[in-house]
N, C-alpha and C. Protein backbone atom coordinates (compact mmCIF):
# COMPACT_ATOMS: atom_id res chain seq x y z
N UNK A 1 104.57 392.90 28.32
CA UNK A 1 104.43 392.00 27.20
C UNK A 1 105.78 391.45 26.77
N UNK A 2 106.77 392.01 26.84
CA UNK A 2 108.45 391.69 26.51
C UNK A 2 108.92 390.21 27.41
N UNK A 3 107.99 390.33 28.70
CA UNK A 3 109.01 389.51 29.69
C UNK A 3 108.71 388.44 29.25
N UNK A 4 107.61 388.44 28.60
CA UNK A 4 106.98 386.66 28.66
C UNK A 4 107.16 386.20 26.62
N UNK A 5 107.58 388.04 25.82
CA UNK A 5 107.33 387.91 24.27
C UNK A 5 106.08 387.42 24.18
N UNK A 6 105.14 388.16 24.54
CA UNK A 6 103.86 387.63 23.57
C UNK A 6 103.23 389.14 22.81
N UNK A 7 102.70 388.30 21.97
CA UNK A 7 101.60 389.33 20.68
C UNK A 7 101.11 390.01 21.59
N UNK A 8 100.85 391.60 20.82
CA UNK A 8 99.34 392.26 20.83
C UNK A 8 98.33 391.08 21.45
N UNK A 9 98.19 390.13 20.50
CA UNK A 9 96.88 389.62 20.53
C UNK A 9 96.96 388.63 21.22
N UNK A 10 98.02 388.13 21.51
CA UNK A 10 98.05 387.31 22.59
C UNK A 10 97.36 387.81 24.22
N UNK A 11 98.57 388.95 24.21
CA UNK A 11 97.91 389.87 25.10
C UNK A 11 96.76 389.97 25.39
N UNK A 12 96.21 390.39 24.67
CA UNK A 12 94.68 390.75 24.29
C UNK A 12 93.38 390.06 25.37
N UNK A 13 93.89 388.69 24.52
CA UNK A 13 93.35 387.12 24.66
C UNK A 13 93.76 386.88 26.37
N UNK A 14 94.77 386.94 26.48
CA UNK A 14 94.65 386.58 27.89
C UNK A 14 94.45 387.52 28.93
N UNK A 15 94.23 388.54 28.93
CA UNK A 15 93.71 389.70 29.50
C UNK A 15 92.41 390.00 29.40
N UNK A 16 91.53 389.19 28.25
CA UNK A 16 90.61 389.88 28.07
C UNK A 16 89.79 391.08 27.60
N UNK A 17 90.74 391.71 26.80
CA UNK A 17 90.43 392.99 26.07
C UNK A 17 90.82 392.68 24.63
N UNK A 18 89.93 394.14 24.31
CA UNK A 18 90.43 393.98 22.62
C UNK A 18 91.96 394.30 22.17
N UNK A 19 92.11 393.95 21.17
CA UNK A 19 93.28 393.73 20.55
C UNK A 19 93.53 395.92 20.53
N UNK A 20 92.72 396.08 19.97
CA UNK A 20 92.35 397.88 19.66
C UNK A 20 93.16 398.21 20.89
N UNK A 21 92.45 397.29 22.20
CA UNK A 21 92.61 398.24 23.10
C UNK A 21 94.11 398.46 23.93
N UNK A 22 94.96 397.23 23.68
CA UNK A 22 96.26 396.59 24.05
C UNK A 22 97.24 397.74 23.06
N UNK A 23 96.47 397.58 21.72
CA UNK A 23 97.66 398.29 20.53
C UNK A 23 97.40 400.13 21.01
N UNK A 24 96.58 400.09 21.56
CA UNK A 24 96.14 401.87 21.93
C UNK A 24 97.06 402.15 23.11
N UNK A 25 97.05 401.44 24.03
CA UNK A 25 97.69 401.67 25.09
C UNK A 25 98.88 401.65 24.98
N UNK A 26 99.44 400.37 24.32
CA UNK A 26 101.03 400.91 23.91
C UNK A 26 101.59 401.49 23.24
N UNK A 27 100.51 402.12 22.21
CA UNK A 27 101.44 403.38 21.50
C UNK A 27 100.98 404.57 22.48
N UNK A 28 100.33 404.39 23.46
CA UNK A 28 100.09 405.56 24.27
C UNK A 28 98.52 406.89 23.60
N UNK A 29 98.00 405.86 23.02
CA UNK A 29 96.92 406.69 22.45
C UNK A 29 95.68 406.51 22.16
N UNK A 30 95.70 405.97 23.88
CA UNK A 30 93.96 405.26 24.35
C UNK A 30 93.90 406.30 25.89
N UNK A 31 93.72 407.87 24.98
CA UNK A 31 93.60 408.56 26.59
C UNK A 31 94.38 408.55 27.39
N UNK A 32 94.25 409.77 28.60
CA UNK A 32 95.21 409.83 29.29
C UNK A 32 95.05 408.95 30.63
N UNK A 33 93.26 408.35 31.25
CA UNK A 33 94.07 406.94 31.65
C UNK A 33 92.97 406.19 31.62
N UNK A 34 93.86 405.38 31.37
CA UNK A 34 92.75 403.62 31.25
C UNK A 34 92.42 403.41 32.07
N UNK A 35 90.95 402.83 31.16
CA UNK A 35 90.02 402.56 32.73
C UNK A 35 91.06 401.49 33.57
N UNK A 36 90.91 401.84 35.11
CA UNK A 36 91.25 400.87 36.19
C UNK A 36 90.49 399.56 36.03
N UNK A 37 89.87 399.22 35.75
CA UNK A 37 89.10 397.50 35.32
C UNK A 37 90.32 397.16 33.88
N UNK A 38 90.88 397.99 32.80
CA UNK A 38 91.56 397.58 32.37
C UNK A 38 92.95 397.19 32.58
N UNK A 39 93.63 397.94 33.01
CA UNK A 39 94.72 398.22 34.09
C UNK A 39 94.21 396.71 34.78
N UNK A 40 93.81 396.77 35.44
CA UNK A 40 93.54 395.12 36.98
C UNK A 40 93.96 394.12 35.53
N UNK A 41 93.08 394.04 34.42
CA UNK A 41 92.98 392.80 33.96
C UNK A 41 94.70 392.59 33.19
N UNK A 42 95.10 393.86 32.31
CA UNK A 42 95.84 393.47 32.41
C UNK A 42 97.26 393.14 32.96
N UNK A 43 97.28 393.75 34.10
CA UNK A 43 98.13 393.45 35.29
C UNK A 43 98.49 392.05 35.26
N UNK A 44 96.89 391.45 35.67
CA UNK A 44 96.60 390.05 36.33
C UNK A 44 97.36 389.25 34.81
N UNK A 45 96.54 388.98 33.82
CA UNK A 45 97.76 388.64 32.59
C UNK A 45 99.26 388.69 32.93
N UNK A 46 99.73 389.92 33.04
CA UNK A 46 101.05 389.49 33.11
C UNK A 46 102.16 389.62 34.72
N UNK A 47 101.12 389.34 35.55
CA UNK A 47 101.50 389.07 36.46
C UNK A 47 102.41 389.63 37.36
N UNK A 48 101.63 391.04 37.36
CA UNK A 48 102.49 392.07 38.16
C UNK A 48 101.36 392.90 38.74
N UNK A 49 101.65 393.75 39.54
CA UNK A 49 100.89 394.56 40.59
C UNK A 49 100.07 395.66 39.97
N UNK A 50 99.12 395.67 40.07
CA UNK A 50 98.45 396.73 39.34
C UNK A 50 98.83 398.30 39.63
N UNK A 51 99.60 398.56 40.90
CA UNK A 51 100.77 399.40 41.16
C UNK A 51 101.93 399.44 39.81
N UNK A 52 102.43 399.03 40.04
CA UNK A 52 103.40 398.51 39.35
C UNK A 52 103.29 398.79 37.54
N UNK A 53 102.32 398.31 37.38
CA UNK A 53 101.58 399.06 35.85
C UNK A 53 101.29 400.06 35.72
N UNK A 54 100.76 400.47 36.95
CA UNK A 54 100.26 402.04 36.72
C UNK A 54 101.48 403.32 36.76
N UNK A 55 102.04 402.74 37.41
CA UNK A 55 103.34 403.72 37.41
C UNK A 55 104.19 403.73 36.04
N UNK A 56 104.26 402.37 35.57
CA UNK A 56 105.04 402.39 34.44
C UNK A 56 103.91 402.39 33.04
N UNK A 57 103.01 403.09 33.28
CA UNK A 57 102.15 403.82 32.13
C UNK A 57 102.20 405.44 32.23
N UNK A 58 102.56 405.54 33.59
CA UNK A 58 102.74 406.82 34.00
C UNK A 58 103.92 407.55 33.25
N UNK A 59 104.90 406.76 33.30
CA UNK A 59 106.34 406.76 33.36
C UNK A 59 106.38 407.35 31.56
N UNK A 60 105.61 406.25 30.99
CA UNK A 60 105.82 406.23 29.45
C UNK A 60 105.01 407.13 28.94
N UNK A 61 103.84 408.16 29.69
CA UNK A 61 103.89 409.08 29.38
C UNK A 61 104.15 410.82 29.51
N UNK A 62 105.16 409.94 30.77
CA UNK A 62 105.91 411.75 30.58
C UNK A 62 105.09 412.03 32.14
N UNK A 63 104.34 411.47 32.97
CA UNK A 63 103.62 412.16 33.60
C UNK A 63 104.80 412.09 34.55
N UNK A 64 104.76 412.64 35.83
CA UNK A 64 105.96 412.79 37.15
C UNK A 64 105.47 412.96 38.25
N UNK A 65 104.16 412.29 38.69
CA UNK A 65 103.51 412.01 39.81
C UNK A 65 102.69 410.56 39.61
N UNK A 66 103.80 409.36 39.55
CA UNK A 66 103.15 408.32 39.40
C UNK A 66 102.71 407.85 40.80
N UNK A 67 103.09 407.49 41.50
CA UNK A 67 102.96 407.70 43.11
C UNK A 67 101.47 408.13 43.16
N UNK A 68 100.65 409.00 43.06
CA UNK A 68 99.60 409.87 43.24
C UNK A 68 98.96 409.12 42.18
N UNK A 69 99.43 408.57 40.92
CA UNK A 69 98.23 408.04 40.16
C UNK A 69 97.90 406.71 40.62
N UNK A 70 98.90 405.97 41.09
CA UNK A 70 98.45 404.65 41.84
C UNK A 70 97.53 404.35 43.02
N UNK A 71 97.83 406.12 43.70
CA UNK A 71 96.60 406.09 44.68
C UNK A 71 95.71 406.10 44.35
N UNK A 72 95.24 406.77 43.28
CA UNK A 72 94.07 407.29 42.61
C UNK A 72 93.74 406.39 42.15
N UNK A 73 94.19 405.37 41.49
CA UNK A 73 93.49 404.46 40.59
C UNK A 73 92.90 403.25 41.92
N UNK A 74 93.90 403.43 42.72
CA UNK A 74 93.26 402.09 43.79
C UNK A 74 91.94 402.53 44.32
N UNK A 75 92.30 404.07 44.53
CA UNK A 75 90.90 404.90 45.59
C UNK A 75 89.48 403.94 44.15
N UNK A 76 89.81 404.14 43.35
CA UNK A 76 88.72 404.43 42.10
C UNK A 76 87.88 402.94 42.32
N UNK A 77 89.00 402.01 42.38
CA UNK A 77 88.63 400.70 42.28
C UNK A 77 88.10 400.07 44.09
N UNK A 78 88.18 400.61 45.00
CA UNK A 78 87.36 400.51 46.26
C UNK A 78 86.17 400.97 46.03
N UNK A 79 85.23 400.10 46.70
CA UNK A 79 83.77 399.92 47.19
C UNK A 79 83.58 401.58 48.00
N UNK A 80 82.43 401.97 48.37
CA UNK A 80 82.24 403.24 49.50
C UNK A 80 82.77 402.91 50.92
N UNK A 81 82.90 401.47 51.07
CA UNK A 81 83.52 401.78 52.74
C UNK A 81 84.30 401.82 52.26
N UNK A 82 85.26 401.28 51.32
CA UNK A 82 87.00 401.13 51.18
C UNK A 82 87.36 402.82 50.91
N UNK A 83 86.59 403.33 50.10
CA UNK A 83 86.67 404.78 49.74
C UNK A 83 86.33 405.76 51.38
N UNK A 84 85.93 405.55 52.23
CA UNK A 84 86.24 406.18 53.37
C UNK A 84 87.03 406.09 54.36
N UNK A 85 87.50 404.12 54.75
CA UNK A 85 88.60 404.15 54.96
C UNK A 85 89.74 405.09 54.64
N UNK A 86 89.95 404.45 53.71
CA UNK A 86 91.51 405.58 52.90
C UNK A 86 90.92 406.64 53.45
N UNK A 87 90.32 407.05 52.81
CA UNK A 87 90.30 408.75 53.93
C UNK A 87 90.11 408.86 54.93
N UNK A 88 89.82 408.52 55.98
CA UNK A 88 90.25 408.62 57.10
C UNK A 88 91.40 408.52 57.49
N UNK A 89 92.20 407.44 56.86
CA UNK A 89 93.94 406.91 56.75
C UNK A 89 94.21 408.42 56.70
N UNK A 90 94.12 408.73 55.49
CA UNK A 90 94.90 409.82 54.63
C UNK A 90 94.61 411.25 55.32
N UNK A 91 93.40 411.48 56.14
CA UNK A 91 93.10 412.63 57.00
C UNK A 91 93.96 412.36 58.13
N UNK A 92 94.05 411.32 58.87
CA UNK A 92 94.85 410.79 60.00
C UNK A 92 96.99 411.02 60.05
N UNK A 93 96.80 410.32 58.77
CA UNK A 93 98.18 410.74 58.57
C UNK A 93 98.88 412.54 57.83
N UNK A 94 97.84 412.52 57.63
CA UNK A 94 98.15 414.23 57.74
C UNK A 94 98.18 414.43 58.88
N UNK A 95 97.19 414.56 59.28
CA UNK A 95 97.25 415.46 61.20
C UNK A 95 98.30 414.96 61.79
N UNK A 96 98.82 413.84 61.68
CA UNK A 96 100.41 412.97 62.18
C UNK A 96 101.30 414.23 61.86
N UNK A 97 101.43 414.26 60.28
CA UNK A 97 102.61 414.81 59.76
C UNK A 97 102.65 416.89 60.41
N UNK A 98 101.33 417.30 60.66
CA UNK A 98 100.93 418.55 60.98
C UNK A 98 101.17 418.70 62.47
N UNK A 99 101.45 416.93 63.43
CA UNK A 99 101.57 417.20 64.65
C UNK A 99 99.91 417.35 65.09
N UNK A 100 99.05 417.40 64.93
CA UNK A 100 97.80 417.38 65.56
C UNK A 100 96.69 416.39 65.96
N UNK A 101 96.07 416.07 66.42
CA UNK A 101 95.43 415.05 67.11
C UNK A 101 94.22 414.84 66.04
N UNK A 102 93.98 413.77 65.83
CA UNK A 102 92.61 413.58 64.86
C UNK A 102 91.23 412.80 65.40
N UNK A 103 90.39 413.46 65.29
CA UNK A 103 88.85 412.41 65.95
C UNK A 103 88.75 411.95 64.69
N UNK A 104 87.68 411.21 64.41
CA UNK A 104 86.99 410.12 63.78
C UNK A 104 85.83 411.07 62.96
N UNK A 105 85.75 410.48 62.22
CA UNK A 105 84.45 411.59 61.52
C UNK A 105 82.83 411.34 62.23
């Protein structure tokens, strides 16, 4: 919200959420995490990676595995094939890192 100086409610407005829900999140006291549909929208508003947000919500609250929440929030926001992909990725590149050969499920 700084880069561009706009309101709460500006915010809000061009993101698409309530004003409640913009002023909760930046004092850090809308739960420990926002829904991912909120996160996307307001990403898309201010025009940065929904990565990129998620880490630096991470950041502001103290958490120290932002990395792991960005996965998580992307896993959340994939369809069921996209959600088995990644795992297969993520089973695959383990067995890489373990040195072992991987079949297909």
């Amino acid at each position: 919200m700084s880069r561009e100086r706009l309101t709460l409610q500006q915010m809000a407005r061009r993101a698409d959420v309530s004003l409640a829900t913009v002023a909760a999140l930046r004092a850090g006291t809308r739960g420990k995490r926002p829904h991912p549909t909120t996160l996307t929208k307001l990403a898309r508003a201010m025009s940065v990676d929904v990565g990129e947000l998620i880490a630096a919500v991470s950041r502001t609250r103290g958490e120290d595995r932002p990395r792991e929440l960005v996965l998580l929030e992307i896993y959340r926001t994939l369809d069921d094939t996209g959600k088995a992909r990644l795992e297969q990725l993520a089973r695959e590149l383990r067995s890489e890192q373990n040195g072992a050969t991987v079949y297909p499920d």
